[in-house]
C-alpha atoms as a PDB file:
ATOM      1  CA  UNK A   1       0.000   0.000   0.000  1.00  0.00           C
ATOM      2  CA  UNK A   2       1.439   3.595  -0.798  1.00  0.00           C
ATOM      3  CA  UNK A   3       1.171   6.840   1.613  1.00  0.00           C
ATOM      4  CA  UNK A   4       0.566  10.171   0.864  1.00  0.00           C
ATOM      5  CA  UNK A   5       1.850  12.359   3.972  1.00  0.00           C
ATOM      6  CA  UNK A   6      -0.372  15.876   4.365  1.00  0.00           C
ATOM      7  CA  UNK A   7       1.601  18.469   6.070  1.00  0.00           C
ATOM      8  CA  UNK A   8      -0.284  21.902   6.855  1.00  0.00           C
ATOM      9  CA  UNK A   9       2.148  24.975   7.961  1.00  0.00           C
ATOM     10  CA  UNK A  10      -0.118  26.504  10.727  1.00  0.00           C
ATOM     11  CA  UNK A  11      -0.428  27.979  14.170  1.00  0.00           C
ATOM     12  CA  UNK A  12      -0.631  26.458  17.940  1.00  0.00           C
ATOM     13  CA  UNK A  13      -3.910  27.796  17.837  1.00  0.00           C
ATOM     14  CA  UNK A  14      -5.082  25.542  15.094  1.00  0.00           C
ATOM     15  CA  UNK A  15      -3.326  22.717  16.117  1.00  0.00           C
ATOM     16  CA  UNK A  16      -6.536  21.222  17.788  1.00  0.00           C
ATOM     17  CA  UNK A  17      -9.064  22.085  14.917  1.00  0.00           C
ATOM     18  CA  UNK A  18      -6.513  20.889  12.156  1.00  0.00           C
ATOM     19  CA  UNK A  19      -5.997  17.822  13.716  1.00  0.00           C
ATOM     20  CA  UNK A  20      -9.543  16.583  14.201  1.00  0.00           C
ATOM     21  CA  UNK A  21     -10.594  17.274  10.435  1.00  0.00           C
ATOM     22  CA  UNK A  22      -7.331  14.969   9.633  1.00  0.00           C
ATOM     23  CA  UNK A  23      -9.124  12.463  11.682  1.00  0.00           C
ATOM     24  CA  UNK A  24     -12.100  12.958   9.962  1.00  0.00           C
ATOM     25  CA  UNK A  25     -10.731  12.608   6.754  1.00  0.00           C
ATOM     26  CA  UNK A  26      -8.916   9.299   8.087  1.00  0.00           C
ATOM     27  CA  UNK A  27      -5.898   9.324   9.387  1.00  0.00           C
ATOM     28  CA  UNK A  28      -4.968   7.756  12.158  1.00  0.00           C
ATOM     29  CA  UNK A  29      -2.856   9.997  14.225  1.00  0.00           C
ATOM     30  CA  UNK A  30      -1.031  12.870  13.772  1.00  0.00           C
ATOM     31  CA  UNK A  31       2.645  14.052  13.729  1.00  0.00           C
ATOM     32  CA  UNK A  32       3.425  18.006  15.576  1.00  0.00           C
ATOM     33  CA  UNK A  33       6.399  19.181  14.657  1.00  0.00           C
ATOM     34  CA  UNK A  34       6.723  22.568  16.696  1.00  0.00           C
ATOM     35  CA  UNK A  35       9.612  24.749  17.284  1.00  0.00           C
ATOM     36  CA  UNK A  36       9.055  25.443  20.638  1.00  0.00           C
ATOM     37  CA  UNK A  37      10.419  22.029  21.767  1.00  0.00           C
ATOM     38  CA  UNK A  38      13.559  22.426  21.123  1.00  0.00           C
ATOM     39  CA  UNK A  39      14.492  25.239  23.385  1.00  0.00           C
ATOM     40  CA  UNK A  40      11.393  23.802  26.150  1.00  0.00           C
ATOM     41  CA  UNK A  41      13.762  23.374  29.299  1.00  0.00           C
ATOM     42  CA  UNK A  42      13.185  19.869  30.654  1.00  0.00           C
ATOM     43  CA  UNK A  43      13.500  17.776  34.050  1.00  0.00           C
ATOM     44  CA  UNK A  44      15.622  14.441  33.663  1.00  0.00           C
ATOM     45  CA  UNK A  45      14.171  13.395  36.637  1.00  0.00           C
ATOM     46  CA  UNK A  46      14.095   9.756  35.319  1.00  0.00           C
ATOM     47  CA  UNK A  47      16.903   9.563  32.517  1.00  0.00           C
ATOM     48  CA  UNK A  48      15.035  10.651  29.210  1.00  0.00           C
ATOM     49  CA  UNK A  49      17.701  11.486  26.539  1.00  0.00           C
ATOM     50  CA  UNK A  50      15.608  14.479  24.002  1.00  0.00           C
ATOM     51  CA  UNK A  51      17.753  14.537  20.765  1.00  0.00           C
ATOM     52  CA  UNK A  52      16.063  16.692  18.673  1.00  0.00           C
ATOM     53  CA  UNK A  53      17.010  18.091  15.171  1.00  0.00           C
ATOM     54  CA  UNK A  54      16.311  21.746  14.588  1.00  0.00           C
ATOM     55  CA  UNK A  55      15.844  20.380  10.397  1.00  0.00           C
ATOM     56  CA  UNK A  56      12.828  19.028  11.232  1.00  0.00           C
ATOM     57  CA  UNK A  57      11.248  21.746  12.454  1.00  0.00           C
ATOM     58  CA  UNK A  58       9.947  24.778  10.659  1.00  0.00           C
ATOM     59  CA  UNK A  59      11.360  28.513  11.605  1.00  0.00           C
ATOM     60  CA  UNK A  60       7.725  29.904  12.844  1.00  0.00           C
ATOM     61  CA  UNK A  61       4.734  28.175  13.299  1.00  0.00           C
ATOM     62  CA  UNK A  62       4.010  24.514  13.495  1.00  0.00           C
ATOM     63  CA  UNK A  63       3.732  21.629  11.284  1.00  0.00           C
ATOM     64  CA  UNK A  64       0.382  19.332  11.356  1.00  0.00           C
ATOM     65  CA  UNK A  65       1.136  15.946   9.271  1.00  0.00           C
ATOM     66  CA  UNK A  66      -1.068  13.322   8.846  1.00  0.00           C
ATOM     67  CA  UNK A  67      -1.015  10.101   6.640  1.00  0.00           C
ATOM     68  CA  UNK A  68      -3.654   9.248   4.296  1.00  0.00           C
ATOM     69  CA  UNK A  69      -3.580   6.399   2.089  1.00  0.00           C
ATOM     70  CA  UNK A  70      -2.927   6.752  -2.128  1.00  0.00           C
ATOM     71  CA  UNK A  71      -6.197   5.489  -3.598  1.00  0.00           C
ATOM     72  CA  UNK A  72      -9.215   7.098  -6.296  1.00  0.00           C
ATOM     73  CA  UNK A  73     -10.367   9.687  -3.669  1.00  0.00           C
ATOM     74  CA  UNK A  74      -6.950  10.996  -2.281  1.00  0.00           C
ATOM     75  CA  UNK A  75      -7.420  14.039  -4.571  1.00  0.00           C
ATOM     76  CA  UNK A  76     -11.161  14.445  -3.117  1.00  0.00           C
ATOM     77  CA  UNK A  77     -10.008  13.800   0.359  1.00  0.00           C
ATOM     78  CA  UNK A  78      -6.762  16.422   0.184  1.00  0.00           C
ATOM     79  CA  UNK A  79      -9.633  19.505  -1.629  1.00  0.00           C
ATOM     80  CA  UNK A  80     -12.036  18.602   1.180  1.00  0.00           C
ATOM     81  CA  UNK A  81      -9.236  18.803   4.206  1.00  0.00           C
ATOM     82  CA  UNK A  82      -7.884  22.226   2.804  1.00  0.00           C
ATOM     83  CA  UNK A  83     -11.286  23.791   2.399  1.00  0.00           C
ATOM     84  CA  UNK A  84     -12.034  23.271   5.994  1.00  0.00           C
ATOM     85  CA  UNK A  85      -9.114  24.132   7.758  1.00  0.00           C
ATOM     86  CA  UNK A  86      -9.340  27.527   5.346  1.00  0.00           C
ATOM     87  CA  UNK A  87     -12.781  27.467   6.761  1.00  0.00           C
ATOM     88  CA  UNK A  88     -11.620  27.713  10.291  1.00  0.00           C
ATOM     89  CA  UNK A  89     -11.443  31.344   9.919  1.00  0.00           C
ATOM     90  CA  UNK A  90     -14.918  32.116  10.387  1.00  0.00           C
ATOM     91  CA  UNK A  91     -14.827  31.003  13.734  1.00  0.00           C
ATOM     92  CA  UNK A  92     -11.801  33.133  14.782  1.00  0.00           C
ATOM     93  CA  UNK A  93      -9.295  30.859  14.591  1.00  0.00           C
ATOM     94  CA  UNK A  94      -5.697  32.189  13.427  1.00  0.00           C
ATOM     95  CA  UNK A  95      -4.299  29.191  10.601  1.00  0.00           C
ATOM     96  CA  UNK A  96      -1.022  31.308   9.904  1.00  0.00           C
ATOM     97  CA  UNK A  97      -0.084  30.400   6.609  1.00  0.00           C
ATOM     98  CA  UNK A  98      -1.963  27.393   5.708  1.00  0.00           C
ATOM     99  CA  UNK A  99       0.615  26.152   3.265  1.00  0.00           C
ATOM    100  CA  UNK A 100      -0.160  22.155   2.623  1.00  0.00           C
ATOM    101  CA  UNK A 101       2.269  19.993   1.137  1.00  0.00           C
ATOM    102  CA  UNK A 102       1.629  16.228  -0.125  1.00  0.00           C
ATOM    103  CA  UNK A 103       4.301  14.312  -0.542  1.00  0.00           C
ATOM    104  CA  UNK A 104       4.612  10.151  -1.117  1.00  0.00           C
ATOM    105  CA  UNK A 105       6.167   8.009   1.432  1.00  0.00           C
ATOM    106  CA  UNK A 106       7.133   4.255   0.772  1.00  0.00           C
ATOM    107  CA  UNK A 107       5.177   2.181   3.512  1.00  0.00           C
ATOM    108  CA  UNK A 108       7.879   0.083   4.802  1.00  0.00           C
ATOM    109  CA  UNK A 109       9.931   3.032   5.379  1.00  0.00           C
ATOM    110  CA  UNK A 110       6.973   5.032   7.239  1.00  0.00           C
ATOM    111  CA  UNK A 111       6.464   1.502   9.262  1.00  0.00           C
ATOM    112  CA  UNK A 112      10.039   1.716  10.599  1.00  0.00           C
ATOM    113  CA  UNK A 113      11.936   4.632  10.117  1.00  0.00           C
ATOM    114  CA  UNK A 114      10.595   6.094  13.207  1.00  0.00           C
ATOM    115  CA  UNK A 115      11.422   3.241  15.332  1.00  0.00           C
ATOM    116  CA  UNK A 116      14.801   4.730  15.985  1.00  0.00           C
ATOM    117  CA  UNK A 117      13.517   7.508  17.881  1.00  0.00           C
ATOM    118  CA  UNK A 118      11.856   4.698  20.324  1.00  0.00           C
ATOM    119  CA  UNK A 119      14.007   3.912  23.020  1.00  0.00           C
ATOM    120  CA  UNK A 120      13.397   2.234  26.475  1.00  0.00           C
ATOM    121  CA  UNK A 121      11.923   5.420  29.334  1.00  0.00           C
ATOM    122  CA  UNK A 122      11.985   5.082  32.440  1.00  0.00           C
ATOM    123  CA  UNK A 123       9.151   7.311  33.225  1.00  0.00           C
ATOM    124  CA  UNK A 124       8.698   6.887  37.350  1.00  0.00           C
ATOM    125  CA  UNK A 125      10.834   5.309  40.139  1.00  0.00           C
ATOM    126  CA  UNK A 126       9.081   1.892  39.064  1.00  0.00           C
ATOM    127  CA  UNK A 127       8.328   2.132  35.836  1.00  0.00           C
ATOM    128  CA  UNK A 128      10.418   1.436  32.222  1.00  0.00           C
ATOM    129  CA  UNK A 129       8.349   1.604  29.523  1.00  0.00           C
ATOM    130  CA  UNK A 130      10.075  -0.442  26.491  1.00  0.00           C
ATOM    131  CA  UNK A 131       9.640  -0.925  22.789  1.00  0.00           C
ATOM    132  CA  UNK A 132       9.336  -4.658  21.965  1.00  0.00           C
ATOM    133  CA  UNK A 133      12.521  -4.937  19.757  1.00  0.00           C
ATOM    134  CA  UNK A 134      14.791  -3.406  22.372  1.00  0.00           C
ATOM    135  CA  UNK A 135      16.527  -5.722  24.414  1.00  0.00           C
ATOM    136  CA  UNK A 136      16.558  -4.078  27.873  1.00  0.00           C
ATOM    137  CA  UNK A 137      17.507  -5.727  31.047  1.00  0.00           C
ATOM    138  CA  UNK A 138      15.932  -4.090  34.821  1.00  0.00           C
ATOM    139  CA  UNK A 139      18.062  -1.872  36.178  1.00  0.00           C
ATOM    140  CA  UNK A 140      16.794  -2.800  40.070  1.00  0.00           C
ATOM    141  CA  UNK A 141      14.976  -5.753  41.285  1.00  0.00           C
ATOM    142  CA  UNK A 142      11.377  -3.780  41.707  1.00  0.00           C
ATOM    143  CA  UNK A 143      11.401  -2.200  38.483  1.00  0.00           C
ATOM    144  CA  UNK A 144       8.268  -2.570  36.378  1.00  0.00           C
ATOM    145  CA  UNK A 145       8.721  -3.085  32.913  1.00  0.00           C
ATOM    146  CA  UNK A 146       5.645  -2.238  30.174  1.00  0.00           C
ATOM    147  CA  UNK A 147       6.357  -3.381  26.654  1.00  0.00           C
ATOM    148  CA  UNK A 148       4.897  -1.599  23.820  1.00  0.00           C
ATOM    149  CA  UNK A 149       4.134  -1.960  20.002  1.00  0.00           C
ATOM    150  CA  UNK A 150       2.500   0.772  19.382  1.00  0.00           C
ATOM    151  CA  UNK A 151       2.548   0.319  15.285  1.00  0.00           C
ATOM    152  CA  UNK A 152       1.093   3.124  13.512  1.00  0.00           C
ATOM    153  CA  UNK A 153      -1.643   4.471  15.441  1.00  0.00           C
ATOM    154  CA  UNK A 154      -1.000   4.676  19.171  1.00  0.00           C
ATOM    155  CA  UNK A 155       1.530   7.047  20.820  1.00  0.00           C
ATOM    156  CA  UNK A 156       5.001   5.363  23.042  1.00  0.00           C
ATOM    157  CA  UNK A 157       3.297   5.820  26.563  1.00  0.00           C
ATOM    158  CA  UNK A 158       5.715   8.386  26.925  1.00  0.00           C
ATOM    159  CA  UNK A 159       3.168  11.555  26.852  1.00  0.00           C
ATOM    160  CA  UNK A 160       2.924  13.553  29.270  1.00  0.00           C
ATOM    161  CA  UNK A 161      -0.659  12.360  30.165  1.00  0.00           C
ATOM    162  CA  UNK A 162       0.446   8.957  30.013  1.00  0.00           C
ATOM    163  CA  UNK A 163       3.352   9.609  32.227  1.00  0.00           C
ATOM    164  CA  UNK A 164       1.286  11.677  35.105  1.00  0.00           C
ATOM    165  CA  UNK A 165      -1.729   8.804  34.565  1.00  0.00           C
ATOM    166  CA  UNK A 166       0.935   6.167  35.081  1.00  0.00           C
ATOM    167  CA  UNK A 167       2.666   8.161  38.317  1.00  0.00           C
ATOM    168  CA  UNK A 168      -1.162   8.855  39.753  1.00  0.00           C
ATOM    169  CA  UNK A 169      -1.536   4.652  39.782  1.00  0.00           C
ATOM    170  CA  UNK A 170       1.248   4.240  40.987  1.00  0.00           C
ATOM    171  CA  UNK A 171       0.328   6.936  43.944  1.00  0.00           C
ATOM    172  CA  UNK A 172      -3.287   5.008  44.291  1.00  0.00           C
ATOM    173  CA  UNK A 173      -3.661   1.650  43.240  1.00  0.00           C
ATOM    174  CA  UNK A 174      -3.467  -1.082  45.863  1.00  0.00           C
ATOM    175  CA  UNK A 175      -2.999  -4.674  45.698  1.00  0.00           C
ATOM    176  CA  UNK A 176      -6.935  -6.287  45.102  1.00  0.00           C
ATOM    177  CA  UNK A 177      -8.209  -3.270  43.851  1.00  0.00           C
ATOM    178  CA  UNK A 178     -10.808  -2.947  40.641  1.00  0.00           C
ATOM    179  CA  UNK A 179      -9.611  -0.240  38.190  1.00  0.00           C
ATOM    180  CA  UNK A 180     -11.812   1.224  34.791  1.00  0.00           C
ATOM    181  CA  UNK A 181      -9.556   2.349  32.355  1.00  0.00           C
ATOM    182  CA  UNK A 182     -11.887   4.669  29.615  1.00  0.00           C
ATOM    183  CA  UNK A 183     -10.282   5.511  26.328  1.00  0.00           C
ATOM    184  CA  UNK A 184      -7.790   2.838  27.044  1.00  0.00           C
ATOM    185  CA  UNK A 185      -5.769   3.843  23.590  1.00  0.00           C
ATOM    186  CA  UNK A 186      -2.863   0.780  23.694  1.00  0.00           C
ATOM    187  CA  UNK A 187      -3.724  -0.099  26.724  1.00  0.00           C
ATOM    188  CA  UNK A 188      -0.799   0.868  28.986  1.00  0.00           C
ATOM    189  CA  UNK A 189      -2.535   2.047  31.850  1.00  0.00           C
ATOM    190  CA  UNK A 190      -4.219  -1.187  32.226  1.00  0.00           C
ATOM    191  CA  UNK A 191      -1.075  -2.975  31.581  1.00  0.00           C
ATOM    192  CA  UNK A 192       0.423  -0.726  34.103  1.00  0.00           C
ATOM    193  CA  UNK A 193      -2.549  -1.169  36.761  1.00  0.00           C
ATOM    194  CA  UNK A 194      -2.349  -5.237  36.341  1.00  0.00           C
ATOM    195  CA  UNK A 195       1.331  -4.511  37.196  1.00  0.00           C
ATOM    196  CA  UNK A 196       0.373  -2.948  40.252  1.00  0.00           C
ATOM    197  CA  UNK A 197      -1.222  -5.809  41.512  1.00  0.00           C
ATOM    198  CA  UNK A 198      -4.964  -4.632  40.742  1.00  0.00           C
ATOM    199  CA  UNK A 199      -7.279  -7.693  40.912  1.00  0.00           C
ATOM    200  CA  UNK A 200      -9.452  -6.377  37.558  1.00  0.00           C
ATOM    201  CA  UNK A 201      -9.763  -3.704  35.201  1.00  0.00           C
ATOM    202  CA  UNK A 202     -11.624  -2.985  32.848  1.00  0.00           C
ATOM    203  CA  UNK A 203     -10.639  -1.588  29.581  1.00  0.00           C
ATOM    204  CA  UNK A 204     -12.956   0.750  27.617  1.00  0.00           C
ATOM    205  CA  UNK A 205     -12.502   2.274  24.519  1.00  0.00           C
ATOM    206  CA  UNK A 206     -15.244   3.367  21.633  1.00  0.00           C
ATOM    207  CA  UNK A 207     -12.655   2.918  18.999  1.00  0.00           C
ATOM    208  CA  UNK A 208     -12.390  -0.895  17.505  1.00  0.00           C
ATOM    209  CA  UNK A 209      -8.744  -0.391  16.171  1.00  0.00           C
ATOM    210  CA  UNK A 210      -8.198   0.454  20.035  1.00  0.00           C
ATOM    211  CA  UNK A 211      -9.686  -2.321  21.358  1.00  0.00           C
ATOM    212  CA  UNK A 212      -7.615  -4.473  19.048  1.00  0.00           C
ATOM    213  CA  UNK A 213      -4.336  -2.944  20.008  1.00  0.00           C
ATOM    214  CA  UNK A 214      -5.150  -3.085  23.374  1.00  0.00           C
ATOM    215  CA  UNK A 215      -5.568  -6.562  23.705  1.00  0.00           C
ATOM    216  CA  UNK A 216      -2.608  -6.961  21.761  1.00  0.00           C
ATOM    217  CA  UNK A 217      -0.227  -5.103  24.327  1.00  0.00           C
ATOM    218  CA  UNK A 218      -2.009  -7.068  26.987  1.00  0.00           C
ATOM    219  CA  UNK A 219      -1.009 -10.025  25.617  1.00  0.00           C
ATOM    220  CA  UNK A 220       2.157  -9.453  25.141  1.00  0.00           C
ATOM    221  CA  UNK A 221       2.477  -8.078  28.807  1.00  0.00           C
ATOM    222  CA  UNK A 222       1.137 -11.205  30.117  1.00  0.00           C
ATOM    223  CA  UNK A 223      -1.345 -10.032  32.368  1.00  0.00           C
ATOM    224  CA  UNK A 224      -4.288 -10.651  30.312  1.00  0.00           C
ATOM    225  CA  UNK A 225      -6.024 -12.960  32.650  1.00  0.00           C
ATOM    226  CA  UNK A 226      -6.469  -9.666  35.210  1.00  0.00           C
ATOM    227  CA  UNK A 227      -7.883  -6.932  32.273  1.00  0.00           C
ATOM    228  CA  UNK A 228     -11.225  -7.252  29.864  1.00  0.00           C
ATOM    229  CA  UNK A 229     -10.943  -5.075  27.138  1.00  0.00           C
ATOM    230  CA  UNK A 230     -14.428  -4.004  25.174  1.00  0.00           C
ATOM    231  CA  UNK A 231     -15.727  -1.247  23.157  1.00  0.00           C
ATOM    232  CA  UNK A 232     -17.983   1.284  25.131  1.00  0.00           C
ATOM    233  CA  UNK A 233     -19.175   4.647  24.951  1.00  0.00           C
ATOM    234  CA  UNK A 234     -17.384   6.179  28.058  1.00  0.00           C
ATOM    235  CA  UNK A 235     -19.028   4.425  31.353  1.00  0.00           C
ATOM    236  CA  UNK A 236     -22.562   4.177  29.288  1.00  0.00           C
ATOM    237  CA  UNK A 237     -23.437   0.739  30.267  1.00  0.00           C
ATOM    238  CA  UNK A 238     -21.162  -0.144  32.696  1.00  0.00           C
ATOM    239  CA  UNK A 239     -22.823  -1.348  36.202  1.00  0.00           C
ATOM    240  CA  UNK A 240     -19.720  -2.853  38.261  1.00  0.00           C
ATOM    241  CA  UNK A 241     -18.276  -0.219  40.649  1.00  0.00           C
ATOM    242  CA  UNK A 242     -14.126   0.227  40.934  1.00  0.00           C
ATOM    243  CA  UNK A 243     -11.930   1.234  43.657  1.00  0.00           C
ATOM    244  CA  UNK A 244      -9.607   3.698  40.878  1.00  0.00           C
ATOM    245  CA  UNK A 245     -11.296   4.883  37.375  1.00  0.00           C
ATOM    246  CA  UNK A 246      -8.757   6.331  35.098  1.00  0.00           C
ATOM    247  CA  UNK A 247      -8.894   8.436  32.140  1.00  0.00           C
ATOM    248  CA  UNK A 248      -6.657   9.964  29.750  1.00  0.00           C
ATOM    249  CA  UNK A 249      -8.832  11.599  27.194  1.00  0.00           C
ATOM    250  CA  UNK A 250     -10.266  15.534  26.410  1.00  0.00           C
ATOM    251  CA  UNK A 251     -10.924  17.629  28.935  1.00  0.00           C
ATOM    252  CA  UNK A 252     -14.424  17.788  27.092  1.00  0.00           C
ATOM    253  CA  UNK A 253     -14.734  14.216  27.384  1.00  0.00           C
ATOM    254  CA  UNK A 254     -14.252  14.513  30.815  1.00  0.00           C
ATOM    255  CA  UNK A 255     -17.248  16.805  31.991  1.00  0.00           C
ATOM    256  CA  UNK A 256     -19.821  14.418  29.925  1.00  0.00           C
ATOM    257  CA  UNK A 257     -19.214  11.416  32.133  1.00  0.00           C
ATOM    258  CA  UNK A 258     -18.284  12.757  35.433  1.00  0.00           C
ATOM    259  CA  UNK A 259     -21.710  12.456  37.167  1.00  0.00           C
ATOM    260  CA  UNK A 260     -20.879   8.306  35.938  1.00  0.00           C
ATOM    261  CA  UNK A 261     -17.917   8.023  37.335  1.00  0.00           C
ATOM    262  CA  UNK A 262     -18.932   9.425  40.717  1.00  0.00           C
ATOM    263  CA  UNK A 263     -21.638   6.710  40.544  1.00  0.00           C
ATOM    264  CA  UNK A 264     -19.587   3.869  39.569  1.00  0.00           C
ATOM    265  CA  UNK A 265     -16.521   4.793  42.045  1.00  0.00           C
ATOM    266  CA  UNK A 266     -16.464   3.278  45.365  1.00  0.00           C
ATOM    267  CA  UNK A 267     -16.551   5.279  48.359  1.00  0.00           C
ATOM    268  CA  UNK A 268     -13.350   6.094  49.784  1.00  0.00           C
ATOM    269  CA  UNK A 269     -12.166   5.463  45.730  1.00  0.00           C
ATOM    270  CA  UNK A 270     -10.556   7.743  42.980  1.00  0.00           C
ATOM    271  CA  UNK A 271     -11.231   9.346  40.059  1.00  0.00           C
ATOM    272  CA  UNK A 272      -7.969  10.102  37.850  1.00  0.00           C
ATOM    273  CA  UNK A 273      -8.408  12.019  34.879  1.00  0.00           C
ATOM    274  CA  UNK A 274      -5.362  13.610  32.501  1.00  0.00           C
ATOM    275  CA  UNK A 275      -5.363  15.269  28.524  1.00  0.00           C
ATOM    276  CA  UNK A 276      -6.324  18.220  29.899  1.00  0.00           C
ATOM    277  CA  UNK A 277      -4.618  21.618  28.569  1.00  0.00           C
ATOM    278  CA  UNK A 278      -4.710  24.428  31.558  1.00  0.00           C
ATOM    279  CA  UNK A 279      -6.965  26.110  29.697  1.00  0.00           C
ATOM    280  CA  UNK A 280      -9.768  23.696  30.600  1.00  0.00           C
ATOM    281  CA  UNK A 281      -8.099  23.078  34.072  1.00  0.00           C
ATOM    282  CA  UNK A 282     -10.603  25.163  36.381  1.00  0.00           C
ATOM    283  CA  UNK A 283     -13.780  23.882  34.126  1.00  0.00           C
ATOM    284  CA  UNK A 284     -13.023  20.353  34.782  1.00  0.00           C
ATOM    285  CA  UNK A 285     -11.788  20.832  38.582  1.00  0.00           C
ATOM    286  CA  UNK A 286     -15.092  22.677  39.135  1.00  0.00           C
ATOM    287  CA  UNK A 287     -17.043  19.941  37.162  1.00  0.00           C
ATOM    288  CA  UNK A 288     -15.583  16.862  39.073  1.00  0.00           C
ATOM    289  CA  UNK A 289     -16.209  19.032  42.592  1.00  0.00           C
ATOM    290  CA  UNK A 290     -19.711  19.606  41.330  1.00  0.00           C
ATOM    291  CA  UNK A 291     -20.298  15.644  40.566  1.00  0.00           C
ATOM    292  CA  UNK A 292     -19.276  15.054  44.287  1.00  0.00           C
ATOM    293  CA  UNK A 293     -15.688  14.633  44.257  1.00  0.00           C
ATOM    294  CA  UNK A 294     -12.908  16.375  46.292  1.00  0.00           C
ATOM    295  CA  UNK A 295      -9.953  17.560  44.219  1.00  0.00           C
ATOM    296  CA  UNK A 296      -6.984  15.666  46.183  1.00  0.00           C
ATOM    297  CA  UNK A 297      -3.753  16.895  44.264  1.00  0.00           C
ATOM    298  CA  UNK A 298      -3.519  18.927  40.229  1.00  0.00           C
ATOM    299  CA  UNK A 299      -0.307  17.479  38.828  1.00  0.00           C
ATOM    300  CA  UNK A 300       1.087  19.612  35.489  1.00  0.00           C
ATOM    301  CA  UNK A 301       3.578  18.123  33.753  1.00  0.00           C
ATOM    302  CA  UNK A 302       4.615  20.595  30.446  1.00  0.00           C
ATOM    303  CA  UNK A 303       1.200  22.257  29.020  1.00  0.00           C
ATOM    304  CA  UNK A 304      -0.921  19.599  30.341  1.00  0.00           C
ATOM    305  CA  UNK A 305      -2.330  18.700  33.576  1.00  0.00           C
ATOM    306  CA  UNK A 306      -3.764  15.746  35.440  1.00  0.00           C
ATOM    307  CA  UNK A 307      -6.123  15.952  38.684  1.00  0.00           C
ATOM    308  CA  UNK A 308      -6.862  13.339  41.066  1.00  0.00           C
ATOM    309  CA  UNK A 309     -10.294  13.242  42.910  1.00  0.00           C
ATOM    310  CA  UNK A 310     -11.575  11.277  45.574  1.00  0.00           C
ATOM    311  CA  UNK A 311     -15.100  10.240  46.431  1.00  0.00           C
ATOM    312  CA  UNK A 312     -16.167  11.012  49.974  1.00  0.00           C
ATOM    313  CA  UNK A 313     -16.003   7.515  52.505  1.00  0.00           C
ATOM    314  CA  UNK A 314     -19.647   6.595  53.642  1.00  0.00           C
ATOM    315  CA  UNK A 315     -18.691   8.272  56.941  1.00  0.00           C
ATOM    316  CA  UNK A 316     -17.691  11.971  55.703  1.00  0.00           C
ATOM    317  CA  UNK A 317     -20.930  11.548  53.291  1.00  0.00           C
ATOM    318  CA  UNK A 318     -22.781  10.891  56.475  1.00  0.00           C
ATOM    319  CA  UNK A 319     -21.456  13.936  58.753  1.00  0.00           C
END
């Protein structure tokens, strides 16, 4: 199968907006290439190595890429993605220079080419997350190790949301407990829950190519027997209450099934929710307090932040 890679020259601003009409149009993901991180000052709290080259990022603005695949509609599909990012001016939204290139890109060397930038991260004092064609060997005798594939459509589990979700289990999850995972993406917060000695968790997400990949890192992770993965809409559906609901996913996301995870969480539990920019920080701290929650700690790691709620024990409910 041949590639066509999109790139559109834009703005932060319209990173967002740009991004979901390359979803729409189907791709799977999407590439940022933005300036900014190569002079961001960073913590190497746990031994990340950043080696970035300043070539692959553009003087001003930001890059938006996406893949789309070469077929009788490409030309259709490119006309219809610039005409609505252009669009995104009548809502106030600054696209810079909206200059889109397409350019061809040999499969097998989009499949593996960026495999090379994927090296084992330790991302916590227990946790290593590690590609599944590095040999790596535990550095200490209670180090956790989470192997990933993530292929073509998942991320490394090296975000910043992934990192402060992964930090906020390890901060909460006890041995026996049930945990909910929504959105699970490639699955490495349940992987990293089982890990943590959780009894069960259940692993939610509305997208099927998720549910597949999921499974698949499960399986290679061998805890499979302790995590059921299904497609869901959010919590909609889901009757069995958890000690620890986690979820990395939009801060939008967020306030439509707060009230449900207040319900399904068990008193005394928590309610750990990241992907949120700090623009949206207050609105979802004062959503979660409004569904009954007390906000117990606001980690920010970057631009993005993470909160960690608890529900009330039976006994402060009662007082």
């Amino acid at each position: 199968m041949r590639w066509s890679e999109i790139s559109i020259h834009t703005t932060n601003e319209a990173i967002e907006p740009i991004s979901n009409i390359l979803h729409e149009a189907g791709a799977s993901g999407v590439v940022i290439e933005d300036p900014r991180e190569l002079t961001k000052e960073r913590i190497d709290k746990f031994g990340e190595i950043y080696q970035l080259d300043p070539e692959d990022y553009p003087d001003t603005g930001v890059l938006v890429k996406a893949y789309l695949s070469v077929n009788s509609f490409l030309a259709e599909t490119v006309d219809g993605i610039k005409t609505a990012v252009s669009n995104l001016v009548a809502f106030d939204i600054d696209i810079g220079e909206n200059k889109v290139e397409i350019s061809e890109v040999n499969e097998e060397e989009w499949a593996t080419a960026w495999k090379k930038y994927y090296n084992p991260v330790k991302i916590s004092s227990t946790f290593t997350i590690v590609p599944t064609w590095e040999d790596y060997e535990p550095v200490s005798s209670d180090e956790l190790i989470i192997e990933l594939d993530p292929g073509m459509a998942f991320g490394t589990g090296t975000h910043p949301t992934t990192v402060m979700c992964i930090q906020a289990l390890e901060r909460t999850v006890k041995k026996g407990d049930r945990v909910i995972d929504v959105g699970t993406g490639s699955g490495v917060l349940s992987i990293a829950a089982a890990l943590l000695e959780a009894s069960h968790i259940r692993a939610l997400d509305l997208d099927d190519v998720a549910v597949t990949a999921a499974r698949q890192n499960i399986e290679l992770n061998n805890v499979a027997e302790k995590i059921t993965v299904s497609q869901g809409n959010l919590l909609n559906e889901q009757t069995e209450k958890a000690e620890v609901i986690v979820a990395n996913i939009l801060a939008e996301v967020i306030l439509l099934f707060a009230d449900d995870a207040f319900k399904l969480v068990e008193p005394g539990g928590t309610f750990i929710t990241s992907g949120i920019i700090q623009a949206k920080k207050q609105l979802v701290k004062d959503k979660l307090t409004e569904s009954g929650f007390s906000i117990e700690e606001v980690v920010t790691m970057e631009d993005w932040v993470a909160i960690i709620a608890k529900k009330p024990s039976e006994s402060l409910r009662g007082s």
